[in-house]
C-alpha atoms as a PDB file:
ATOM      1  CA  UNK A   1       0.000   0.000   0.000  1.00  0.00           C
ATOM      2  CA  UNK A   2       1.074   3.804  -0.511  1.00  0.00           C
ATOM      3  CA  UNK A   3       3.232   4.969   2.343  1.00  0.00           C
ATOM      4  CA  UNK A   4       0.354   7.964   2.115  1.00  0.00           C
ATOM      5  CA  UNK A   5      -2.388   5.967   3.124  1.00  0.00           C
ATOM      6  CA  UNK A   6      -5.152   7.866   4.916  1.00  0.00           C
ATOM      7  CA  UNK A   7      -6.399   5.620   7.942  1.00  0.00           C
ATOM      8  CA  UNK A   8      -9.137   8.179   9.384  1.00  0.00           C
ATOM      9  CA  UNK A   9     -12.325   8.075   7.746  1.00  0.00           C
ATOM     10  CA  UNK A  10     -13.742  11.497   8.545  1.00  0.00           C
ATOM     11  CA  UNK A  11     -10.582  12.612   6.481  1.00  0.00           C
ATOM     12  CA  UNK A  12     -11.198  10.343   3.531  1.00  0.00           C
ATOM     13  CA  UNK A  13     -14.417  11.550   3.694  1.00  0.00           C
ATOM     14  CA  UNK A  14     -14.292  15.440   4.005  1.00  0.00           C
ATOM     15  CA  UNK A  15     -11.271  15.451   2.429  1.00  0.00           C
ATOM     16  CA  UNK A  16     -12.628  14.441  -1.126  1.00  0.00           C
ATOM     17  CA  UNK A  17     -12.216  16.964  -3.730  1.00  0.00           C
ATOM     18  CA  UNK A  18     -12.792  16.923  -7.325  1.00  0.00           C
ATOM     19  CA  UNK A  19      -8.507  16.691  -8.428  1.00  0.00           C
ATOM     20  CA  UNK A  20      -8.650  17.807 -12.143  1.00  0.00           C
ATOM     21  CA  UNK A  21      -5.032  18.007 -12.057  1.00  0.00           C
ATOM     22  CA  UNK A  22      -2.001  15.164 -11.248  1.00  0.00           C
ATOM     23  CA  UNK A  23       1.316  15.174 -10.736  1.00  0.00           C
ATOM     24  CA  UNK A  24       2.124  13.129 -13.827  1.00  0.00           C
ATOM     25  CA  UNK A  25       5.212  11.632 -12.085  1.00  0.00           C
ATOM     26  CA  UNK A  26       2.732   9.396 -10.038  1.00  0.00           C
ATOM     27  CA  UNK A  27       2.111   6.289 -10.740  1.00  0.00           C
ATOM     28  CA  UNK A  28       0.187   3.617  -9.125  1.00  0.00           C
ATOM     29  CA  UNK A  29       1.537   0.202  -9.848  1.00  0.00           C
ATOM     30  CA  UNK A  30      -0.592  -2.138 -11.270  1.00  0.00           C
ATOM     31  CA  UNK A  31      -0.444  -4.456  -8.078  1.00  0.00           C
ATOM     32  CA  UNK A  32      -1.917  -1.603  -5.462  1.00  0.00           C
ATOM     33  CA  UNK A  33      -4.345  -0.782  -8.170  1.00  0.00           C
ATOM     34  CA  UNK A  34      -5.923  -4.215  -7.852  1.00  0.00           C
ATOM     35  CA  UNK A  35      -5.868  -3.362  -4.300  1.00  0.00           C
ATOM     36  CA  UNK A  36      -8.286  -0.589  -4.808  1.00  0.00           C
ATOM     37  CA  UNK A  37     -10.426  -2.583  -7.388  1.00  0.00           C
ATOM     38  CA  UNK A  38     -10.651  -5.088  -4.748  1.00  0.00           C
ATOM     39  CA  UNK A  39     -11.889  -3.002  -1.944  1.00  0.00           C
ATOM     40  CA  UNK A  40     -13.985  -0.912  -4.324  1.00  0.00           C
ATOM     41  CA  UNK A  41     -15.682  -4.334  -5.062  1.00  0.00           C
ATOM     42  CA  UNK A  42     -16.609  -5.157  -1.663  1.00  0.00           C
ATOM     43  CA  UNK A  43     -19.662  -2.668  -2.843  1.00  0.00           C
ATOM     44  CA  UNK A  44     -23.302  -3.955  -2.520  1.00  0.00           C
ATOM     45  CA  UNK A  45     -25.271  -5.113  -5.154  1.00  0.00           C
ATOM     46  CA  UNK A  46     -28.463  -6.427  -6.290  1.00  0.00           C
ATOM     47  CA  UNK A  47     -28.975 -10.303  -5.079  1.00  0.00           C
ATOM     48  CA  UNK A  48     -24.946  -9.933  -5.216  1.00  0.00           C
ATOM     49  CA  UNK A  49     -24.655  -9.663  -8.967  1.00  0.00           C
ATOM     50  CA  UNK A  50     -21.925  -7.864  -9.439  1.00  0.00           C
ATOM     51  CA  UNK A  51     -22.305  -6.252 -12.473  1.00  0.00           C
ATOM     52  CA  UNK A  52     -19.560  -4.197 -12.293  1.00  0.00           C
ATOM     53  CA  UNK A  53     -16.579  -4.410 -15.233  1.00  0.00           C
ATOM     54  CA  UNK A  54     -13.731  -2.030 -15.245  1.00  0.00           C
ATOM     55  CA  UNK A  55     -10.760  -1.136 -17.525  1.00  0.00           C
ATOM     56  CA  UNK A  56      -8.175   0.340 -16.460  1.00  0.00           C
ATOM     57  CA  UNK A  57      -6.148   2.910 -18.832  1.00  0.00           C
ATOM     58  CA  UNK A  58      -3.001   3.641 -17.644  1.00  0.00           C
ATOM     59  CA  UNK A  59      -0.487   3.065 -20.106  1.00  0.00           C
ATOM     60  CA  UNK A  60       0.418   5.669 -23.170  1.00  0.00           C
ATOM     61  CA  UNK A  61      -1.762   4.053 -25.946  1.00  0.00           C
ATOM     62  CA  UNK A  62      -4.478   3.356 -23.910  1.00  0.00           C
ATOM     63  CA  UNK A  63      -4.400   7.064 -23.073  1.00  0.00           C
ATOM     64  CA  UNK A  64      -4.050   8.262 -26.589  1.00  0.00           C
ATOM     65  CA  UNK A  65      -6.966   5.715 -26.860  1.00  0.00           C
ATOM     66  CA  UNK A  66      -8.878   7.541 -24.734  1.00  0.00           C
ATOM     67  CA  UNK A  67      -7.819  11.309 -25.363  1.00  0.00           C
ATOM     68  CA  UNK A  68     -10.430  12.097 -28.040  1.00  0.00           C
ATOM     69  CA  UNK A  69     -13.400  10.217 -26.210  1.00  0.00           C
ATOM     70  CA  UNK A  70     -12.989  12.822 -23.711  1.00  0.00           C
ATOM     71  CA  UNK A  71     -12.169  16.040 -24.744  1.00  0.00           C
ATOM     72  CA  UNK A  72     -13.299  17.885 -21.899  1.00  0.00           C
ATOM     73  CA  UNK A  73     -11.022  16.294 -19.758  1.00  0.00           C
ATOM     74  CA  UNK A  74      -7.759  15.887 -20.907  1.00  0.00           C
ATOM     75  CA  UNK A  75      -5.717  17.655 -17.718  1.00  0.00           C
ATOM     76  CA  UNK A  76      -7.332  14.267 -16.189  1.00  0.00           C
ATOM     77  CA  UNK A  77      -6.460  12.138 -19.006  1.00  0.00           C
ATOM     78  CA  UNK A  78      -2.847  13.181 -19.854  1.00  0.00           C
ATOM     79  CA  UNK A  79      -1.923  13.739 -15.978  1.00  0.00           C
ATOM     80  CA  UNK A  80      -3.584  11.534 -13.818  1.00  0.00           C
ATOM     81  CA  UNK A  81      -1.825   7.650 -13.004  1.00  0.00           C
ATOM     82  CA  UNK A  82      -4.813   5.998 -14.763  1.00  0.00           C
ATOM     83  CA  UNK A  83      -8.387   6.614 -15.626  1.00  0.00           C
ATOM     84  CA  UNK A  84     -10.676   4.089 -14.873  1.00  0.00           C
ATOM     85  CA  UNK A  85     -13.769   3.276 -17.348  1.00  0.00           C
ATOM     86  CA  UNK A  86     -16.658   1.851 -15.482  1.00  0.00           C
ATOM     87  CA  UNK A  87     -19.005  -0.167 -17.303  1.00  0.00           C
ATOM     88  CA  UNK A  88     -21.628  -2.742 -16.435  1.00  0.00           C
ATOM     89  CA  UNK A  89     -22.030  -6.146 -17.646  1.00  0.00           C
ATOM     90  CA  UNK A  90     -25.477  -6.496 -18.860  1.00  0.00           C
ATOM     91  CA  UNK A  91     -25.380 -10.423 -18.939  1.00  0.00           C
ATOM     92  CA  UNK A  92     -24.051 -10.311 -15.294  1.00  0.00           C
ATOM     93  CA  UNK A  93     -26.581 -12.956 -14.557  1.00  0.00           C
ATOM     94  CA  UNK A  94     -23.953 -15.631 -16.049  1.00  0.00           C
ATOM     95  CA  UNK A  95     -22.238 -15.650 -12.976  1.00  0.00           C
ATOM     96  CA  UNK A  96     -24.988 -16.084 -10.860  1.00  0.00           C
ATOM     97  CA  UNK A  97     -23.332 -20.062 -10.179  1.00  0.00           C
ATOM     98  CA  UNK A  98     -19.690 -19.198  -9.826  1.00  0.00           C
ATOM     99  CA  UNK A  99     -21.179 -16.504  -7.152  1.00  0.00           C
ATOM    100  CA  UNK A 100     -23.126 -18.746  -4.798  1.00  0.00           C
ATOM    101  CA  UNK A 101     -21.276 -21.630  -5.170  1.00  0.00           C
ATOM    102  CA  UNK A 102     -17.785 -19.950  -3.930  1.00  0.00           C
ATOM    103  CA  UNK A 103     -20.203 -19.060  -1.641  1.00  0.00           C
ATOM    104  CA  UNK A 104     -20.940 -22.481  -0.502  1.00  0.00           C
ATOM    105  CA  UNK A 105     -17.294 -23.469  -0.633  1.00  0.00           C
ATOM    106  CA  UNK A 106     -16.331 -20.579   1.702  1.00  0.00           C
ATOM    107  CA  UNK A 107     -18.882 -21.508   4.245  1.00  0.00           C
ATOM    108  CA  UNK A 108     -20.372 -18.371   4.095  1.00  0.00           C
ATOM    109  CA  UNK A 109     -23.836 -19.975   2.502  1.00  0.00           C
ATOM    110  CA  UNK A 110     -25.723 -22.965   3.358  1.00  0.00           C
ATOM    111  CA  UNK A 111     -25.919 -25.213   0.127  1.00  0.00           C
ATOM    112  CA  UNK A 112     -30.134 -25.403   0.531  1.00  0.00           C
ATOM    113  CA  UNK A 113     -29.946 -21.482   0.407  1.00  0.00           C
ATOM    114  CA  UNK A 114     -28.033 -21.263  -2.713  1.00  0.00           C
ATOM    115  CA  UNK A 115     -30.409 -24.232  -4.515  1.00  0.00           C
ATOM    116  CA  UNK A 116     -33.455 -21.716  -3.460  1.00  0.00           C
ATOM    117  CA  UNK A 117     -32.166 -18.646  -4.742  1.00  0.00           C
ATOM    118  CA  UNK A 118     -30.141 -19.577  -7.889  1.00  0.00           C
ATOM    119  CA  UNK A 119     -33.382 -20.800  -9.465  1.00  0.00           C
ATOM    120  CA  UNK A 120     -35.116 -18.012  -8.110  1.00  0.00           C
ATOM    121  CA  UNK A 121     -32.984 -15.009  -9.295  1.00  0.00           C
ATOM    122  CA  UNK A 122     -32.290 -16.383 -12.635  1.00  0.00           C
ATOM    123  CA  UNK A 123     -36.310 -16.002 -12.813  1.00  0.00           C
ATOM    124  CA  UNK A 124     -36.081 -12.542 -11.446  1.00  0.00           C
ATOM    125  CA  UNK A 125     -33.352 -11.241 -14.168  1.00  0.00           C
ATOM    126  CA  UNK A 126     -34.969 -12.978 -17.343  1.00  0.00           C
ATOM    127  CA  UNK A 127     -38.264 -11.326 -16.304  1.00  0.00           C
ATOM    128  CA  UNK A 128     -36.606  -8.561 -16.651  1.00  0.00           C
ATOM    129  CA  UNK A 129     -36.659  -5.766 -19.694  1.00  0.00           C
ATOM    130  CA  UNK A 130     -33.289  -4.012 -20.952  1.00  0.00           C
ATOM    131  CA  UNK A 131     -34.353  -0.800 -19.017  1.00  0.00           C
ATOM    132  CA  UNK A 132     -35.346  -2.666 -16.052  1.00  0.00           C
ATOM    133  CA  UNK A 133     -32.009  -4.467 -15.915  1.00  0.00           C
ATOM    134  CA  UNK A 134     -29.956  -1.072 -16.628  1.00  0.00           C
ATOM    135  CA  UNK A 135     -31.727   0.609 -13.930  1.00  0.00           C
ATOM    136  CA  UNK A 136     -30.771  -1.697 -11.425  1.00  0.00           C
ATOM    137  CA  UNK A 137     -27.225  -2.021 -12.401  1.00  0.00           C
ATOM    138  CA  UNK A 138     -26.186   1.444 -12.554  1.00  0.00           C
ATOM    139  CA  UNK A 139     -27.659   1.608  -8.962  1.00  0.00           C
ATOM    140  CA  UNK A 140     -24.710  -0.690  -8.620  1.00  0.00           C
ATOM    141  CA  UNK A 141     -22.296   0.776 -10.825  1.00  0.00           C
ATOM    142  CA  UNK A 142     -22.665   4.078  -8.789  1.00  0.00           C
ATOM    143  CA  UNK A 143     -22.088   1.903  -4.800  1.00  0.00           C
ATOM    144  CA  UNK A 144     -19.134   0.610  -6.416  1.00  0.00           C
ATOM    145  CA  UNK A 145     -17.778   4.142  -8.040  1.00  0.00           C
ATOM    146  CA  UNK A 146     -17.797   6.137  -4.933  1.00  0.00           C
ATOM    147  CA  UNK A 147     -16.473   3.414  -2.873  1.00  0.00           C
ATOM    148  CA  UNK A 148     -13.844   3.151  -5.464  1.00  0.00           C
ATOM    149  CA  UNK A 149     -13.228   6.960  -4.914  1.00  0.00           C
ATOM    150  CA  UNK A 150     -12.950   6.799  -0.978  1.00  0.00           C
ATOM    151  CA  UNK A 151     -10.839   3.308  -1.328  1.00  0.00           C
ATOM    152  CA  UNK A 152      -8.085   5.651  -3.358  1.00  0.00           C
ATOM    153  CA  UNK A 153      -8.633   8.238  -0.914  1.00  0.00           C
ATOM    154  CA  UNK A 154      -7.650   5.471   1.974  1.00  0.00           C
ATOM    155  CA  UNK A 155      -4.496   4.909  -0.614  1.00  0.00           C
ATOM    156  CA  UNK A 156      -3.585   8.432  -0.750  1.00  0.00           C
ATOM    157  CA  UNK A 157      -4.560   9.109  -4.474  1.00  0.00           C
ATOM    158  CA  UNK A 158      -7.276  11.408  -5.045  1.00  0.00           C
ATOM    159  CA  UNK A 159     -10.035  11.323  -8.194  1.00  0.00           C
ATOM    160  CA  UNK A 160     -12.639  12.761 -10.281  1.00  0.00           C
ATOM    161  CA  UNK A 161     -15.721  10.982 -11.663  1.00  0.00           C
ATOM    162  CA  UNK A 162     -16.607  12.190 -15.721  1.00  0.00           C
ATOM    163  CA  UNK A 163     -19.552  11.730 -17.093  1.00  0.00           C
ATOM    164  CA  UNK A 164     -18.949  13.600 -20.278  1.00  0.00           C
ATOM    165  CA  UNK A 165     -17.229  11.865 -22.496  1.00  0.00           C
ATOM    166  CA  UNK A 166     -17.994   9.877 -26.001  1.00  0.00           C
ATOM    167  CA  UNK A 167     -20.242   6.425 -24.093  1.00  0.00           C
ATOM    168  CA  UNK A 168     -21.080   5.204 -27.734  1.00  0.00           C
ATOM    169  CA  UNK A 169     -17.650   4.785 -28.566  1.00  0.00           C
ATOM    170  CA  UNK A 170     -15.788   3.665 -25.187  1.00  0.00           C
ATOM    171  CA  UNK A 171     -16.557  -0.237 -25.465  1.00  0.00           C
ATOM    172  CA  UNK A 172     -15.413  -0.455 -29.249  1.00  0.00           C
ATOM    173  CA  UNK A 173     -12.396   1.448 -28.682  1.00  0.00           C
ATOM    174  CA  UNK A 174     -11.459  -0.541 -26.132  1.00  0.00           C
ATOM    175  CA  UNK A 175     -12.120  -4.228 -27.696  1.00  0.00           C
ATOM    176  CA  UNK A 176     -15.584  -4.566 -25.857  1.00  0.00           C
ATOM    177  CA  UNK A 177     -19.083  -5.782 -27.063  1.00  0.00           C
ATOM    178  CA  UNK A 178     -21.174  -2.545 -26.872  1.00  0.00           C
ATOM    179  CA  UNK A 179     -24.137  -4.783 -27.018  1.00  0.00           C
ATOM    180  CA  UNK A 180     -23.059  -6.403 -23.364  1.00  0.00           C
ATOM    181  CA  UNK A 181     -20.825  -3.367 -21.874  1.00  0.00           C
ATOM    182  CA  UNK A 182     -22.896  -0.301 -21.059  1.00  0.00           C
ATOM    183  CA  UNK A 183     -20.663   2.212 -19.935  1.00  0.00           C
ATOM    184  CA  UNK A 184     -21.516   4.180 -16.639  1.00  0.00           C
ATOM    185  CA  UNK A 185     -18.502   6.795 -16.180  1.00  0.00           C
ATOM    186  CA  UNK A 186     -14.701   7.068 -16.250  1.00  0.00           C
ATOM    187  CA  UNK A 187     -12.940   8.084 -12.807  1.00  0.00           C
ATOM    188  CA  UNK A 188      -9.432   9.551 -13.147  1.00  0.00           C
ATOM    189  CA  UNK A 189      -6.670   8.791 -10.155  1.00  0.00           C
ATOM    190  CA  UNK A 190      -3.927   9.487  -8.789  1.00  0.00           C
ATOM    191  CA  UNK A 191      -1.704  12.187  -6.735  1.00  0.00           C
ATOM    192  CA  UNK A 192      -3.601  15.698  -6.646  1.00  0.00           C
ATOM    193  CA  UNK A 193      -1.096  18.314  -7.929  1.00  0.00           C
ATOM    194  CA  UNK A 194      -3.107  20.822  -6.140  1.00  0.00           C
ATOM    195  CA  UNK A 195      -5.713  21.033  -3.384  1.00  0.00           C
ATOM    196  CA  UNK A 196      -8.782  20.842  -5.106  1.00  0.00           C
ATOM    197  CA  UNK A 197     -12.093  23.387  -4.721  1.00  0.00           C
ATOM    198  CA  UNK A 198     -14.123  22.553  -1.172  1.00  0.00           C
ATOM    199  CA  UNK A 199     -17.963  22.266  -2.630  1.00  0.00           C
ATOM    200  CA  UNK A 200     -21.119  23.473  -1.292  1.00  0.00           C
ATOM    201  CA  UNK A 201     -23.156  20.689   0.121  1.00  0.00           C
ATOM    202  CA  UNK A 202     -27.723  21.407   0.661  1.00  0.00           C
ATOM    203  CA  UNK A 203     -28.032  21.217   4.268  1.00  0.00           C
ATOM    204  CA  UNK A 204     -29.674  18.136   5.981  1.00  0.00           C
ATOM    205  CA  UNK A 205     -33.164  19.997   6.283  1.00  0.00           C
ATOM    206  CA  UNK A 206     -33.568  20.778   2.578  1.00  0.00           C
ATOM    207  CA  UNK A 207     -32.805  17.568   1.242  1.00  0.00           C
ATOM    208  CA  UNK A 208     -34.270  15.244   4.395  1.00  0.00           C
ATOM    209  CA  UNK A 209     -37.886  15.080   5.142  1.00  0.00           C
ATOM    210  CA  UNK A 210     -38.470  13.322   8.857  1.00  0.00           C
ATOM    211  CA  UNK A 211     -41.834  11.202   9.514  1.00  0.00           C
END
């Protein structure tokens, strides 16, 4: 792990900024990286799906790959360590076995509750329309994005989620089946070559309602 890991949560937390700018002498090797993934990961999702693909674009032709899909944002591009493209996997249902029975294996599921609810959520997700299925996993994509954010923040990078960028173009460019990849967002990382703007939050009793 980075020697500049951040242990205390309310500092991961408040400490969050937007970085739009990296010190491009940063890396993040490819082992830590996984690190983050993996943490990020731990994320909830629906029935534990996982829908959740990412690619990772940190070497110079990926970059140049990505450069005119997002020209908005190419301080984050040509700076950062790596951007991250987050997609989901819209046939995430095919690993609805592999799932539950590492489940079983790891003692963390009785085998009778996996043989009820395999059957049962494969029902569930065929019922299902395109839209219905999309809606449900970008509620998952976006768990899994911020606590990809506030895992780097724990690793001492910092990061910025785009949404603007060319999403009819991302999976082709990078070798993906835009039929089965639906992209979500890309979120840039690495060391913050300046502080960042603080951002005005709504306060509790605008945006909460009590009963």
């Amino acid at each position: 792990m980075n020697k500049t890991a951040i242990n205390d949560f309310n500092e991961i937390v408040t400490g969050r900024r937007s970085i739009r700018n990296y010190n491009p002498d940063v890396k993040i090797s490819r082992e830590e990286m996984a690190e983050i993934l993996e943490e990020a990961a731990l994320a909830p999702s629906s029935v534990n799906l996982q829908p959740w693909r990412f690619v990772v674009i940190d070497s110079k032709e990926g970059k140049e790959t990505l450069a005119p899909l997002a020209k908005f944002n190419q301080r984050q591009v040509q700076t950062s360590a790596a951007v991250i493209a987050v997609f989901v996997d819209m046939k995430s249902e095919e690993y609805i076995e592999t799932i539950y029975n590492t489940a079983v294996e790891k003692g963390y599921m009785p085998a009778e509750v996996r043989d009820q609810q395999v059957p049962a959520i494969k029902g569930l997700v065929e019922g299902m329309s395109f839209e219905q299925k999309k809606e449900m996993n970008l509620i998952d994509a976006g768990l899994v994005s911020m606590q990809l954010m506030l895992a780097a923040r724990a690793h001492g990078y910092d990061t910025n989620p785009i949404g603007g960028y060319e999403k009819d173009r991302i999976a082709k460019a990078f070798n993906l089946d835009k039929e089965r990849y639906y992209p979500v967002m890309l979120i840039s990382i690495g060391k913050a070559a300046d502080q960042g703007y603080k951002s005005v939050r709504l306060p509790v009793d605008t945006i909460t309602e009590w009963k």
